[in-house]
C-alpha atoms as a PDB file:
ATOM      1  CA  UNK A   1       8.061  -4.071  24.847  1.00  0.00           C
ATOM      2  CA  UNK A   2       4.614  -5.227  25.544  1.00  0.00           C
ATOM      3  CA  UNK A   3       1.863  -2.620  24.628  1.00  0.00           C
ATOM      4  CA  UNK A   4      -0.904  -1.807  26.477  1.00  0.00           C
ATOM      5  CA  UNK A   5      -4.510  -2.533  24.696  1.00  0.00           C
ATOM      6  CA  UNK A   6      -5.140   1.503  24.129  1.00  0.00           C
ATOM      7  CA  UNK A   7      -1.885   1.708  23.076  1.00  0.00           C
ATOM      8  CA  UNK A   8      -2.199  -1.396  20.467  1.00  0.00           C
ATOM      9  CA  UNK A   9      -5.617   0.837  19.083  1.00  0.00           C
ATOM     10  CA  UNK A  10      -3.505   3.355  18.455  1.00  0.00           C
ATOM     11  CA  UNK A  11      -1.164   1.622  16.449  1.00  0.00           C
ATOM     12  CA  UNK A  12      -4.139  -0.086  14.717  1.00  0.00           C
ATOM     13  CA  UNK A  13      -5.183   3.282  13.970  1.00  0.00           C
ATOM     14  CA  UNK A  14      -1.642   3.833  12.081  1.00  0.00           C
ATOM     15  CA  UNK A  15      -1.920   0.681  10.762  1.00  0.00           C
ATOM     16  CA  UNK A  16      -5.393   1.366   8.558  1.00  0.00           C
ATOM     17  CA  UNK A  17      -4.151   4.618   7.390  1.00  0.00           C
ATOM     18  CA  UNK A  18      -0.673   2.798   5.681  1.00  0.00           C
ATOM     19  CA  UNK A  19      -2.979  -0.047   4.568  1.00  0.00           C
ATOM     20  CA  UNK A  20      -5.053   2.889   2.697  1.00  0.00           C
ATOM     21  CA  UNK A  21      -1.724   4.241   1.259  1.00  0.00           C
ATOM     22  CA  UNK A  22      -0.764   0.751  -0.311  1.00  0.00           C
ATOM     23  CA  UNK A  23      -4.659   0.966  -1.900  1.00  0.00           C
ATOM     24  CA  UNK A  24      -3.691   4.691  -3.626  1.00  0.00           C
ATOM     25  CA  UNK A  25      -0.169   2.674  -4.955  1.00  0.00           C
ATOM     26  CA  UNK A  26      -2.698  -0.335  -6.314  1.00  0.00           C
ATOM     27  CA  UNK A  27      -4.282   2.450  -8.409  1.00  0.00           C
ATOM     28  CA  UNK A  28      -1.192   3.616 -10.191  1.00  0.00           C
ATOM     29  CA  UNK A  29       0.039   1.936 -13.647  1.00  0.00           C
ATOM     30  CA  UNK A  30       3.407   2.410 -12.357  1.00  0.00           C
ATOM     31  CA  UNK A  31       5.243   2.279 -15.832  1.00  0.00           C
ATOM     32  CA  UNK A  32       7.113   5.258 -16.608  1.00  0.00           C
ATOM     33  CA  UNK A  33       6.858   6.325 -13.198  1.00  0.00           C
ATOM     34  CA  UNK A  34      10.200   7.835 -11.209  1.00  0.00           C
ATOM     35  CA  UNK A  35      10.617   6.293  -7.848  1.00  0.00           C
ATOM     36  CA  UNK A  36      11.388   9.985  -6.592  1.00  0.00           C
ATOM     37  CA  UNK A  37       7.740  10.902  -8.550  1.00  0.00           C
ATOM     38  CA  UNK A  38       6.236   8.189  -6.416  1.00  0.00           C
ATOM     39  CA  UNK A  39       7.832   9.030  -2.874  1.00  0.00           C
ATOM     40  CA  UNK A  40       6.286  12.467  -4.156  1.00  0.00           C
ATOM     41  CA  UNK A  41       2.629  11.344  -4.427  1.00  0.00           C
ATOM     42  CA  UNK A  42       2.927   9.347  -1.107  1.00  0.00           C
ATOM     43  CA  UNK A  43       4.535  12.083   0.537  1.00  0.00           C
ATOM     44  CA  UNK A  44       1.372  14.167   0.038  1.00  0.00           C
ATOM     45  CA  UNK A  45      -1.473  11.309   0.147  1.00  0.00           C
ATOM     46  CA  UNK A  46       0.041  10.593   3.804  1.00  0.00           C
ATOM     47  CA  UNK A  47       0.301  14.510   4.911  1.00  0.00           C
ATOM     48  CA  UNK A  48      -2.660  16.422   2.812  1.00  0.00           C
ATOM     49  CA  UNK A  49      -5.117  13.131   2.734  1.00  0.00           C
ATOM     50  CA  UNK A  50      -4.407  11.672   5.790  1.00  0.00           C
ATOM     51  CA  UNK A  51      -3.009  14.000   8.104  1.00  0.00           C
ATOM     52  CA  UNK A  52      -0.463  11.575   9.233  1.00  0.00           C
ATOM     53  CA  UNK A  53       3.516  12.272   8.965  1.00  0.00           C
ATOM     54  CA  UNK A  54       5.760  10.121   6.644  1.00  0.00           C
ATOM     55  CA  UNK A  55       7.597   8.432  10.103  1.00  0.00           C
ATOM     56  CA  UNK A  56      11.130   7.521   7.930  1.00  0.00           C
ATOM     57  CA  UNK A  57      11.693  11.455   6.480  1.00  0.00           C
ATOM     58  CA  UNK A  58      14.023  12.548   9.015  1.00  0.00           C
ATOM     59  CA  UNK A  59      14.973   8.990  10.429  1.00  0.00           C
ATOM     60  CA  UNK A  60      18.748   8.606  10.587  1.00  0.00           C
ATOM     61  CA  UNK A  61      19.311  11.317   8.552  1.00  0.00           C
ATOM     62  CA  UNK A  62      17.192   9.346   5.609  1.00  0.00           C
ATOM     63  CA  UNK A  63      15.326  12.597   3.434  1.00  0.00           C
ATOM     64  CA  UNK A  64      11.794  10.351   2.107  1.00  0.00           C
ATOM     65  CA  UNK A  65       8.548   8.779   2.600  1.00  0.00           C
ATOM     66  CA  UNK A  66       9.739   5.698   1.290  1.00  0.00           C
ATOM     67  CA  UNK A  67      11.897   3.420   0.239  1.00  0.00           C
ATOM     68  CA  UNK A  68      12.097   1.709  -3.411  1.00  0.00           C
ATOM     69  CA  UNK A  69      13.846  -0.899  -3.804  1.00  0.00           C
ATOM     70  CA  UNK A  70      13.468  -2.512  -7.619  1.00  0.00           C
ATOM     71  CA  UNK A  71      15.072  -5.431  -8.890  1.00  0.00           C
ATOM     72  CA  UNK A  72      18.263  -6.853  -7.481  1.00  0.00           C
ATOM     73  CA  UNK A  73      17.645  -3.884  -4.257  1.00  0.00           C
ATOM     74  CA  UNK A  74      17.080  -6.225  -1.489  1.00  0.00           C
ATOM     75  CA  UNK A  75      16.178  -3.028   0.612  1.00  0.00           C
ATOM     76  CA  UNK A  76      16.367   0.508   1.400  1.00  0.00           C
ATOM     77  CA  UNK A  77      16.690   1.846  -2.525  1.00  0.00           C
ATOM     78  CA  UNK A  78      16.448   5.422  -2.116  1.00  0.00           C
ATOM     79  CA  UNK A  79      13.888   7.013  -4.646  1.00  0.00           C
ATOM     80  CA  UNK A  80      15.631   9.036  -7.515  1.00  0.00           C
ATOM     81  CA  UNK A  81      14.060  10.794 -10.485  1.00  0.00           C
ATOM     82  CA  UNK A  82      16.568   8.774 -12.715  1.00  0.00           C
ATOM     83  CA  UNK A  83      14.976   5.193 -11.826  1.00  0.00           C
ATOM     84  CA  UNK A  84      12.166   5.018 -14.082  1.00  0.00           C
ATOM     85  CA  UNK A  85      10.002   1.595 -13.756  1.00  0.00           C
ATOM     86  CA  UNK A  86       9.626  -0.073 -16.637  1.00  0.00           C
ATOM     87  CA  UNK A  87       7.550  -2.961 -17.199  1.00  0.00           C
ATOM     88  CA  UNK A  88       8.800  -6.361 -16.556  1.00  0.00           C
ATOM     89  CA  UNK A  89      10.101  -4.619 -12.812  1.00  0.00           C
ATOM     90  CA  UNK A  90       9.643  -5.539  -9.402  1.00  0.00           C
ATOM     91  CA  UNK A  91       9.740  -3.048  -6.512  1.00  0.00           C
ATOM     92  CA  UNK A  92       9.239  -3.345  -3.147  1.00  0.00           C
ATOM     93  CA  UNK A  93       7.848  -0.044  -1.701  1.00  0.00           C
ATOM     94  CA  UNK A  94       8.414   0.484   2.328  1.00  0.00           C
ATOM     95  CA  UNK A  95       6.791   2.875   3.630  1.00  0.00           C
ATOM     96  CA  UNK A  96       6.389   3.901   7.759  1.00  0.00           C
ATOM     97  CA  UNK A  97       3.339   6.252   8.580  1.00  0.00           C
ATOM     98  CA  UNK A  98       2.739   7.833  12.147  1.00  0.00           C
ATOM     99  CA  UNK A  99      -0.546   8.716  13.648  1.00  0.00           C
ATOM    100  CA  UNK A 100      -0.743  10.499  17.140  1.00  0.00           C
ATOM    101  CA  UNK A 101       2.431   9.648  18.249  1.00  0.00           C
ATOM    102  CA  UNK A 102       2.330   5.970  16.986  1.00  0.00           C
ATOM    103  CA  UNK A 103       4.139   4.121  14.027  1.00  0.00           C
ATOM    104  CA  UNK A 104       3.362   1.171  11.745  1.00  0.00           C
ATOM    105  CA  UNK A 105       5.757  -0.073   8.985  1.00  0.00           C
ATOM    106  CA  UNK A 106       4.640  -1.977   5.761  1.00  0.00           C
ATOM    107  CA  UNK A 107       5.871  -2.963   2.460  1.00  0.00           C
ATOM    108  CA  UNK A 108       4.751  -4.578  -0.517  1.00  0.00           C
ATOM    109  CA  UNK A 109       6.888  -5.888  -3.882  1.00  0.00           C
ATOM    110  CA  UNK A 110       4.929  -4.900  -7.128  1.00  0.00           C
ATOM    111  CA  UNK A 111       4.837  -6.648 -10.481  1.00  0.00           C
ATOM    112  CA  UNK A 112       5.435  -3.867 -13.109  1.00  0.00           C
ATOM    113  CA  UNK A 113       3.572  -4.849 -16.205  1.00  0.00           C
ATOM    114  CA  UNK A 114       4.510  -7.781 -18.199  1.00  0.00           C
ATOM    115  CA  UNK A 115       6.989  -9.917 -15.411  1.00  0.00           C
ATOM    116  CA  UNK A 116       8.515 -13.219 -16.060  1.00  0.00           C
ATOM    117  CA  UNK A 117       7.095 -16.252 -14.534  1.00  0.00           C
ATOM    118  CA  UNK A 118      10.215 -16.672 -12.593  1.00  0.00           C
ATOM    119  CA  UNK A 119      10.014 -12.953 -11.319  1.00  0.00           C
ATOM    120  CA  UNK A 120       6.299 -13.259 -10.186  1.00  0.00           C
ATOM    121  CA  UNK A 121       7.108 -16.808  -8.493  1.00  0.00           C
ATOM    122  CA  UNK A 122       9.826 -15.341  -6.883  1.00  0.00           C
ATOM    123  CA  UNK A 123       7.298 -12.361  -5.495  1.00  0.00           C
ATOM    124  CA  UNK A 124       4.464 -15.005  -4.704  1.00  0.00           C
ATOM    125  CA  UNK A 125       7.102 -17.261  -2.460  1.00  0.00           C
ATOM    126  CA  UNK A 126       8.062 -14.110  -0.471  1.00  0.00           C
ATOM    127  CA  UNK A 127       4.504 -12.942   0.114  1.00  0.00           C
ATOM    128  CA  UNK A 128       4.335 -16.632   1.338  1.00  0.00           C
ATOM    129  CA  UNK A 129       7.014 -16.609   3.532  1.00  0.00           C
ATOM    130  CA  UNK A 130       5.883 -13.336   5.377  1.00  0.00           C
ATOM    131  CA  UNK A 131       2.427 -15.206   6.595  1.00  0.00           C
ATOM    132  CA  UNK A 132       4.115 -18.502   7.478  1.00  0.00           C
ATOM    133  CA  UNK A 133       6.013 -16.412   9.651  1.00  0.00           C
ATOM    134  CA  UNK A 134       2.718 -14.604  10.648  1.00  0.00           C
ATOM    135  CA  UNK A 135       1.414 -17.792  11.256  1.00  0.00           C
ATOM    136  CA  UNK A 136       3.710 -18.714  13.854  1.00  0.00           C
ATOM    137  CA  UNK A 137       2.832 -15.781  16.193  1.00  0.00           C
ATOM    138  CA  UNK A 138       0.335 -16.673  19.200  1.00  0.00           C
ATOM    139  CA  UNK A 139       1.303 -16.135  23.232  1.00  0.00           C
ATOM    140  CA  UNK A 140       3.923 -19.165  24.284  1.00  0.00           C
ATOM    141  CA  UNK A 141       5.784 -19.213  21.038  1.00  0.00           C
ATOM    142  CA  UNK A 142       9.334 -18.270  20.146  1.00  0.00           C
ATOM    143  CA  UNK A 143      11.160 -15.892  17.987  1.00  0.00           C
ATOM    144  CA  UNK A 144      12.628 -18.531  16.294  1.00  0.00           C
ATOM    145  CA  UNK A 145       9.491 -20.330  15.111  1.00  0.00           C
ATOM    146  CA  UNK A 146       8.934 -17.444  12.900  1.00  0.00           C
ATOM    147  CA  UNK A 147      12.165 -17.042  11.291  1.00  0.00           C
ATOM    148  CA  UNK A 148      12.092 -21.194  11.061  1.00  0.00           C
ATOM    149  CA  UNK A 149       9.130 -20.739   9.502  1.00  0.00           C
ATOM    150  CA  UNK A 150       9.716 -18.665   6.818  1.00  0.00           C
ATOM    151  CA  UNK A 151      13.042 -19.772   6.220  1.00  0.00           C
ATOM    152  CA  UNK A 152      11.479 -23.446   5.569  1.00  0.00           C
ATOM    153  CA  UNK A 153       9.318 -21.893   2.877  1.00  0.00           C
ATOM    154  CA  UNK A 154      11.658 -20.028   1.341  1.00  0.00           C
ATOM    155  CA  UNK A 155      14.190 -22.766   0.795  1.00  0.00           C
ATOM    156  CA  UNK A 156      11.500 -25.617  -0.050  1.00  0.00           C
ATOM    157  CA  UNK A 157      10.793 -22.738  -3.121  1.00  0.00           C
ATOM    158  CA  UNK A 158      14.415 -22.515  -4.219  1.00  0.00           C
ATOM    159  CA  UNK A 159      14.861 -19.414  -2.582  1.00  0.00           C
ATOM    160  CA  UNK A 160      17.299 -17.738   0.087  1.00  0.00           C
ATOM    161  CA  UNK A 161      16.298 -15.384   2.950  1.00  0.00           C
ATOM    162  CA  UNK A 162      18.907 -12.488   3.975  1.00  0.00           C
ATOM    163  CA  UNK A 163      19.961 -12.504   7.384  1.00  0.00           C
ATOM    164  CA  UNK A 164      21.657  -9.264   7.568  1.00  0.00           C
ATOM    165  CA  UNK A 165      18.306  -7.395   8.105  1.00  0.00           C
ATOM    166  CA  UNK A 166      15.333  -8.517  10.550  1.00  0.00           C
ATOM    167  CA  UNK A 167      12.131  -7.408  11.808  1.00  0.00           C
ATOM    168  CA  UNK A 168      11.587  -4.803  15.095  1.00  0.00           C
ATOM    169  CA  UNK A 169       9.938  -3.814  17.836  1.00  0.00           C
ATOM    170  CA  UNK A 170       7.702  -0.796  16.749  1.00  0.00           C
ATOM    171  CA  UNK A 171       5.548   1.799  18.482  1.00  0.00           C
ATOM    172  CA  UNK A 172       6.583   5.055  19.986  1.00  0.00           C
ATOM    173  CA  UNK A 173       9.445   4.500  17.988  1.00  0.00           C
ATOM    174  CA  UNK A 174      10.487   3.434  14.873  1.00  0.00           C
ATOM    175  CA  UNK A 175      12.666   0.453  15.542  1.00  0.00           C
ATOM    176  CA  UNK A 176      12.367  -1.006  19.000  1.00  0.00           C
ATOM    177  CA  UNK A 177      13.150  -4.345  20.392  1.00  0.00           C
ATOM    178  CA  UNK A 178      12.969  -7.081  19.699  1.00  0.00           C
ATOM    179  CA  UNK A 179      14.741  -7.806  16.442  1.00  0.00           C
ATOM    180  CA  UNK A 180      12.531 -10.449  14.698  1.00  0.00           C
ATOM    181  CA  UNK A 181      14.805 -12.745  12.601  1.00  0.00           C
ATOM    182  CA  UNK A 182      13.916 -14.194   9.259  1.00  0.00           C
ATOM    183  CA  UNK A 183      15.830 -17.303  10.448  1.00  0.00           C
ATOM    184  CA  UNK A 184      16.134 -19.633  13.109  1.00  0.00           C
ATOM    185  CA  UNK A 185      15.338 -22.745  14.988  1.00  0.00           C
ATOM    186  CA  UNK A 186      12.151 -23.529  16.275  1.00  0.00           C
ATOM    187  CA  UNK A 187      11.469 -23.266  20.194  1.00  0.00           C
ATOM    188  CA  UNK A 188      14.345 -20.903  20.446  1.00  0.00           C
ATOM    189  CA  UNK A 189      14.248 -17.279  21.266  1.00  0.00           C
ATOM    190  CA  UNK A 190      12.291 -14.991  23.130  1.00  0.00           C
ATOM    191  CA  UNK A 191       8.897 -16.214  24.401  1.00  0.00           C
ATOM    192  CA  UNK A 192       6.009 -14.466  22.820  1.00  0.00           C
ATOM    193  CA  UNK A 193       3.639 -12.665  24.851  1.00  0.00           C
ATOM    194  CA  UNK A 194       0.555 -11.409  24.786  1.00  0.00           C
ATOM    195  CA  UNK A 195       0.461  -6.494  23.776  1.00  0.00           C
ATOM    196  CA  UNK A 196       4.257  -7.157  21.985  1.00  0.00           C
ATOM    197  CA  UNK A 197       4.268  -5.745  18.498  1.00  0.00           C
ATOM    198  CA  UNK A 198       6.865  -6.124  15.949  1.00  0.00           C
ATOM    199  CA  UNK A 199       7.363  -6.552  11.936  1.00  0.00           C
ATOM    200  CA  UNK A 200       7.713  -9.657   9.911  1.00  0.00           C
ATOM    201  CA  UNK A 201       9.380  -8.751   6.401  1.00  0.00           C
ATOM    202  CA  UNK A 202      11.437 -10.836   5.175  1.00  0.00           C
ATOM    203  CA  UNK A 203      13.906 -10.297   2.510  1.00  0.00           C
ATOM    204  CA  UNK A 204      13.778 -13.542  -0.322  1.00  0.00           C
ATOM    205  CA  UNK A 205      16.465 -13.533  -2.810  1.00  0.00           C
ATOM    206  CA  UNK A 206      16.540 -15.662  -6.264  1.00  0.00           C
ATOM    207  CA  UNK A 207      19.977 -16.580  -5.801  1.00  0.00           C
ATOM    208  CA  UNK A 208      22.281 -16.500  -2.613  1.00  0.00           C
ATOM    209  CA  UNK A 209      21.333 -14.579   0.343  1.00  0.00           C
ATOM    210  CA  UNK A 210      24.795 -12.286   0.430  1.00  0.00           C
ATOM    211  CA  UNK A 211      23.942  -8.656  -0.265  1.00  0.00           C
ATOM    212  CA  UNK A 212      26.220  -5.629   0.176  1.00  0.00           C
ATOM    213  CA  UNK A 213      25.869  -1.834   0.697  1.00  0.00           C
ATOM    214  CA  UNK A 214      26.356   0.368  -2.283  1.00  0.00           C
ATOM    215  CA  UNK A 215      28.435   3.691  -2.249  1.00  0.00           C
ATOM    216  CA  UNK A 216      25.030   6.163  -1.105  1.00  0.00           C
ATOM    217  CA  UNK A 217      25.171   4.196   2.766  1.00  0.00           C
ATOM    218  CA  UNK A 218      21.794   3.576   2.219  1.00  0.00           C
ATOM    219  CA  UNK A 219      21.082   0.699  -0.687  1.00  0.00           C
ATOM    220  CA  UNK A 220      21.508  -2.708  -0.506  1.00  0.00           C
ATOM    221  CA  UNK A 221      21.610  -5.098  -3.395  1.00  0.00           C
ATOM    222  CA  UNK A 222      22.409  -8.874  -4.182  1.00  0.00           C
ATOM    223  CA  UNK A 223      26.092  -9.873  -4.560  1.00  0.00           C
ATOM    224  CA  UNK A 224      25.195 -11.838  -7.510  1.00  0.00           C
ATOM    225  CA  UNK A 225      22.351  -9.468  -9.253  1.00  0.00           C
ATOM    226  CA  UNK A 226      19.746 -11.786  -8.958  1.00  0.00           C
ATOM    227  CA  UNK A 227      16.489 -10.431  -7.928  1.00  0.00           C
ATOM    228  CA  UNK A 228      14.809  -9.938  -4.199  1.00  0.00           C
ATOM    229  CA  UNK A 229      11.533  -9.631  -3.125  1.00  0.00           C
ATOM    230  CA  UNK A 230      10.018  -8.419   0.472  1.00  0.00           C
ATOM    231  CA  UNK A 231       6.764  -8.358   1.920  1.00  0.00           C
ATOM    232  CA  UNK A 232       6.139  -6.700   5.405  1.00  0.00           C
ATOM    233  CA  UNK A 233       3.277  -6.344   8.028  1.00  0.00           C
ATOM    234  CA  UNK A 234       3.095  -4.711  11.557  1.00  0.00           C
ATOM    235  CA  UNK A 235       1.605  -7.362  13.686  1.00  0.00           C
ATOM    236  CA  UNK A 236       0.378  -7.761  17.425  1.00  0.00           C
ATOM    237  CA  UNK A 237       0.006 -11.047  19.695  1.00  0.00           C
ATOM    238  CA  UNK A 238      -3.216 -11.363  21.188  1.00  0.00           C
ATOM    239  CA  UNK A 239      -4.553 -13.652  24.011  1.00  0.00           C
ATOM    240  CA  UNK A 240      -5.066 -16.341  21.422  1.00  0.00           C
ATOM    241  CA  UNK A 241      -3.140 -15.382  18.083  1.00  0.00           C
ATOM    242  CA  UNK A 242      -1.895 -12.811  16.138  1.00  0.00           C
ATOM    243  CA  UNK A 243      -3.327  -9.590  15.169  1.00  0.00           C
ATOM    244  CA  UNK A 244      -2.162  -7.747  11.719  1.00  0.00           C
ATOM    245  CA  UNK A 245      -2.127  -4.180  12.206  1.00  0.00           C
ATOM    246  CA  UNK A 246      -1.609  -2.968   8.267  1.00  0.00           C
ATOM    247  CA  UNK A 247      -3.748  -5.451   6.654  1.00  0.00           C
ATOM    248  CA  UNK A 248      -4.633  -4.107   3.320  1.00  0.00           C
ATOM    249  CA  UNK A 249      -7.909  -3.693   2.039  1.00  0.00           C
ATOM    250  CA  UNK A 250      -9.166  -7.034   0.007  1.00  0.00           C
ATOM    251  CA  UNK A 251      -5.941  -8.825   2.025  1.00  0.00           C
ATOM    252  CA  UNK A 252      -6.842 -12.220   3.462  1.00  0.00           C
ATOM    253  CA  UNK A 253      -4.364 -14.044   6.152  1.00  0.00           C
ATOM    254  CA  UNK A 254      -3.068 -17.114   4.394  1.00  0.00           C
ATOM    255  CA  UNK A 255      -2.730 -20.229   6.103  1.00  0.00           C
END
């Protein structure tokens, strides 16, 4: 569980290579766009430009670089050349890269040309809630200080956060321990330490938090069809803080 500094460099290493894949998404007008035409072009950016591997083609059985999840998909929408983007969209893009042997995880929920005010507050609050839960993370605290955290913001926003789906453990492996809740009670959990390195990606949903898994085993979507939005960073405690691992070019930590 806790990583050893060389070991966190290497991971930082992983880390600025996914950030630079999120920069080549930023460049692309999206609209029109399949999501299977976009797993495509990150497929290749990650192998041919970055000689890196796609860490989630082959994981579980799942077949590509990413997931897509657009609209009402809380998570894990599986790219297809029938879901075109149109504008007035939002989709979340997850994406794991690994880099001599060592794995960071990141997504980000883009606005597809013209979006409603309610869509693009419902995107803003979830990018919030992600770095309030960041902002919980030094040595000493607990697990549930972040998921209180975010949780707090979420609902103080009208919002609900699904708790079907948490954060992990990451490094050698895709999905290690611990899980990372998007929900909880402060000064409850696990004690934080100093080398442990996990994700923070919460799930925020426009209308009730129930979701449910559609035919394919892999999709999820809200039970009522409102929208969901997800942010997600790979993160590290340090002697004195927190660390983000796949901060994105031009990306500030809010407060």
């Amino acid at each position: 569980m806790i990583k050893r500094p060389e070991e966190i460099a290497l991971l930082a290493q992983s880390g600025e290579l996914l950030a630079e894949v999120f920069g080549y998404l930023d460049q692309l007008s999206l609209i029109g766009m399949s999501t299977m035409q976009i797993n495509d072009l990150v497929d290749g950016f990650i192998v041919d430009k970055l000689a890196a591997r796609p860490a989630s083609k082959g994981q579980y059985g799942y077949a590509y670089a990413l997931n897509a999840s657009r609209n009402n998909v809380v998570c894990h929408g599986v790219p297809s050349e029938a879901d075109i983007l149109q504008s007035g969209d939002i989709v979340n893009f997850d994406i794991t890269l690994e880099k001599n042997g060592y794995i960071a995880d990141s997504s980000k929920t883009y606005l597809v040309g013209d979006v409603s005010p309610m869509a693009k507050r419902l995107v803003q609050a979830a990018y919030e809630a992600m770095w309030k839960g960041i902002g919980a993370v030094r040595p000493g605290a607990r697990l549930g200080d972040i998921g209180y955290a975010i949780e707090r913001h979420a609902k103080r926003n009208g919002y609900s956060v699904v708790r079907e789906y948490c954060g992990h453990g990451i490094g050698r492996e895709m999905h290690e321990e611990p899980q990372v809740l998007h929900w909880g009670r402060p000064r409850t959990g696990l004690m934080l330490r100093e080398g442990m390195v996990f994700t923070i990606e919460p799930m925020v949903n426009q209308g009730r938090s129930a979701v449910f898994t559609e035919d394919d085993g892999w999709t999820v979507v809200t039970c009522d069809g409102q929208l969901s939005a997800q942010f997600e960073h790979t993160v590290a405690v340090t002697a004195h803080g927190v660390r983000v691992l796949t901060l994105r070019r031009g990306e500030r930590m809010l407060g």
